[in-house]
Protein backbone atom coordinates (compact mmCIF):
# COMPACT_ATOMS: atom_id res chain seq x y z
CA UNK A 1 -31.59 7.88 -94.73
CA UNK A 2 -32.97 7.57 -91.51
CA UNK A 3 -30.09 6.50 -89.31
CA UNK A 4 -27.26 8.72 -89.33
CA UNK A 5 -23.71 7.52 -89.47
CA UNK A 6 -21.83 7.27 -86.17
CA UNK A 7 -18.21 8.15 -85.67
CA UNK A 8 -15.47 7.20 -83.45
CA UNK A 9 -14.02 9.55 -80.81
CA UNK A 10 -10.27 9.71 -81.07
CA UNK A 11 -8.74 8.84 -77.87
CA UNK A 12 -7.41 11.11 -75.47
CA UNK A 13 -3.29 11.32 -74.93
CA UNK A 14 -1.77 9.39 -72.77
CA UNK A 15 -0.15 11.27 -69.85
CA UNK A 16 2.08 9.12 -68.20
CA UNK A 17 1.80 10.87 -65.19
CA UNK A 18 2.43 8.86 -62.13
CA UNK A 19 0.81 11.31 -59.61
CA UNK A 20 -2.95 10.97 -61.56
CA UNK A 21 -2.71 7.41 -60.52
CA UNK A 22 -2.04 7.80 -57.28
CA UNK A 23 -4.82 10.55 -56.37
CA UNK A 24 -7.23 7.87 -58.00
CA UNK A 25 -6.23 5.52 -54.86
CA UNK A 26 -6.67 8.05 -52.42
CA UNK A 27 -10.35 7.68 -52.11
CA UNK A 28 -10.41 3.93 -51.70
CA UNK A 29 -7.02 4.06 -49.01
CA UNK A 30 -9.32 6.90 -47.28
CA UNK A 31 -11.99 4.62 -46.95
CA UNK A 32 -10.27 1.94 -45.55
CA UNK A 33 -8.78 4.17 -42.70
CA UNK A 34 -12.56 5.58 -41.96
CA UNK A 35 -13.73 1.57 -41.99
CA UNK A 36 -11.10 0.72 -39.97
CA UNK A 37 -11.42 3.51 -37.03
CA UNK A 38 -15.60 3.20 -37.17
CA UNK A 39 -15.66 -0.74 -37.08
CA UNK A 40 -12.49 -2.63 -36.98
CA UNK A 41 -10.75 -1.05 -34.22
CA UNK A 42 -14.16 -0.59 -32.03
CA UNK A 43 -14.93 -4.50 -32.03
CA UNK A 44 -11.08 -5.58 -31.33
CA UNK A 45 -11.59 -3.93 -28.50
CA UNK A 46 -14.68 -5.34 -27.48
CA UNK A 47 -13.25 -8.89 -27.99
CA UNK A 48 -10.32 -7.86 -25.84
CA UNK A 49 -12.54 -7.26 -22.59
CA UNK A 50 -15.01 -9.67 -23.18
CA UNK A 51 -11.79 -12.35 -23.21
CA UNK A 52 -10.67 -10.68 -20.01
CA UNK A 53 -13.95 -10.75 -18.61
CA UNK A 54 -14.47 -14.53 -19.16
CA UNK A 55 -11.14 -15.47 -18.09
CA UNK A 56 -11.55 -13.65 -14.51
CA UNK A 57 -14.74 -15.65 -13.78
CA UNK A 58 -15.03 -16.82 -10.12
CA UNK A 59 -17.15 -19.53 -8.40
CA UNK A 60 -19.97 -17.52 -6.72
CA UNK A 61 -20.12 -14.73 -9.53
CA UNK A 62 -23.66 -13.65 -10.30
CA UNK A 63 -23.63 -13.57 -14.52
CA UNK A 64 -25.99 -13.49 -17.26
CA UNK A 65 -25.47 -15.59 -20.26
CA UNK A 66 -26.25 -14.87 -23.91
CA UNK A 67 -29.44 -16.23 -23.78
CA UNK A 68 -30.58 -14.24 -21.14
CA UNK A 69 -30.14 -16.79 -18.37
CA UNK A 70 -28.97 -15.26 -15.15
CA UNK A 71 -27.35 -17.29 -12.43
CA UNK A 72 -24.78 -17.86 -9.99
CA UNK A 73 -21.43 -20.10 -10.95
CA UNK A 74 -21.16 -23.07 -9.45
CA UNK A 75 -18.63 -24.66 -11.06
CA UNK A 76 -15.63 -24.14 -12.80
CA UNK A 77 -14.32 -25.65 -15.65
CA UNK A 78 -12.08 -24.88 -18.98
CA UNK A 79 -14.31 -24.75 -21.29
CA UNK A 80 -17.63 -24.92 -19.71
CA UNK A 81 -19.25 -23.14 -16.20
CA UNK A 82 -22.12 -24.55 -14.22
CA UNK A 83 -24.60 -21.97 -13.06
CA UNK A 84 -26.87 -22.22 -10.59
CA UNK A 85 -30.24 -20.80 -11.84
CA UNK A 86 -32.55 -21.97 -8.95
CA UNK A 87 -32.37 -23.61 -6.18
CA UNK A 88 -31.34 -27.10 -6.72
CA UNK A 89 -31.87 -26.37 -10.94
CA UNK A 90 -28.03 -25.78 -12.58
CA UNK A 91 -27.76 -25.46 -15.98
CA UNK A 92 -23.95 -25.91 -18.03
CA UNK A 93 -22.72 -23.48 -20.49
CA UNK A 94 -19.97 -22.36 -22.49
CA UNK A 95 -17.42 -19.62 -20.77
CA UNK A 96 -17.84 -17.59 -23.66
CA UNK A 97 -21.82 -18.02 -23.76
CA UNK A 98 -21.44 -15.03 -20.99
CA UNK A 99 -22.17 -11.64 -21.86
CA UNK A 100 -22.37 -9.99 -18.59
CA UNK A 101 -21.19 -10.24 -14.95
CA UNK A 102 -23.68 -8.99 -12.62
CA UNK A 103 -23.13 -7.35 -9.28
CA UNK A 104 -22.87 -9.01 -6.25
CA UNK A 105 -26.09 -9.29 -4.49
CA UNK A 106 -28.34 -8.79 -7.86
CA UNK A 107 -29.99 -12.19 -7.59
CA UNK A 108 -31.48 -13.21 -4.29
């Protein structure tokens, strides 16, 4: 014959060990504590000053908005700021649309 007969391994014992079962987790729980100190915990914290950051925004700060506008604020509102990015030329955008204050004096 050309194709030789194939057999079935037994199985192997069951060990109801409870300990096996729990070493087989660790890897995945491990990973989740790495993923969580590299990634999770990082950008919580950047969320946390950016909030404070766009709730201590002041008429006359000099910021620079996600889009890469810079300006001064003109106006205050809840949701939205006006900023003054020329003379005379003032744009509106969201509060959180800013991703930087500047220091005082950057523009001129």
């Amino acid at each position: 014959m050309l194709i030789s007969p194939a057999f079935a391994q037994a199985a192997p014992a069951a060990s109801g060990d409870a300990g096996s079962s729990l070493l087989s987790l660790l890897p995945l729980v491990l990973m989740f504590v790495v993923l969580y100190f590299i990634m999770i915990r990082p950008q919580m914290k950047r969320q946390k000053e950016h909030k404070a950051m766009v709730e201590a925004l002041a008429k006359g700060d000099e910021v620079v908005t996600a889009g890469g506008l810079a300006g001064r604020i003109s106006k205050l509102g809840d949701t939205y700021l006006g900023v003054e990015v020329a003379n005379g030329v003032e744009v509106q955008v969201q509060r959180n649309a800013v991703a930087q204050v500047l220091p005082k004096g950057t523009l001129k």
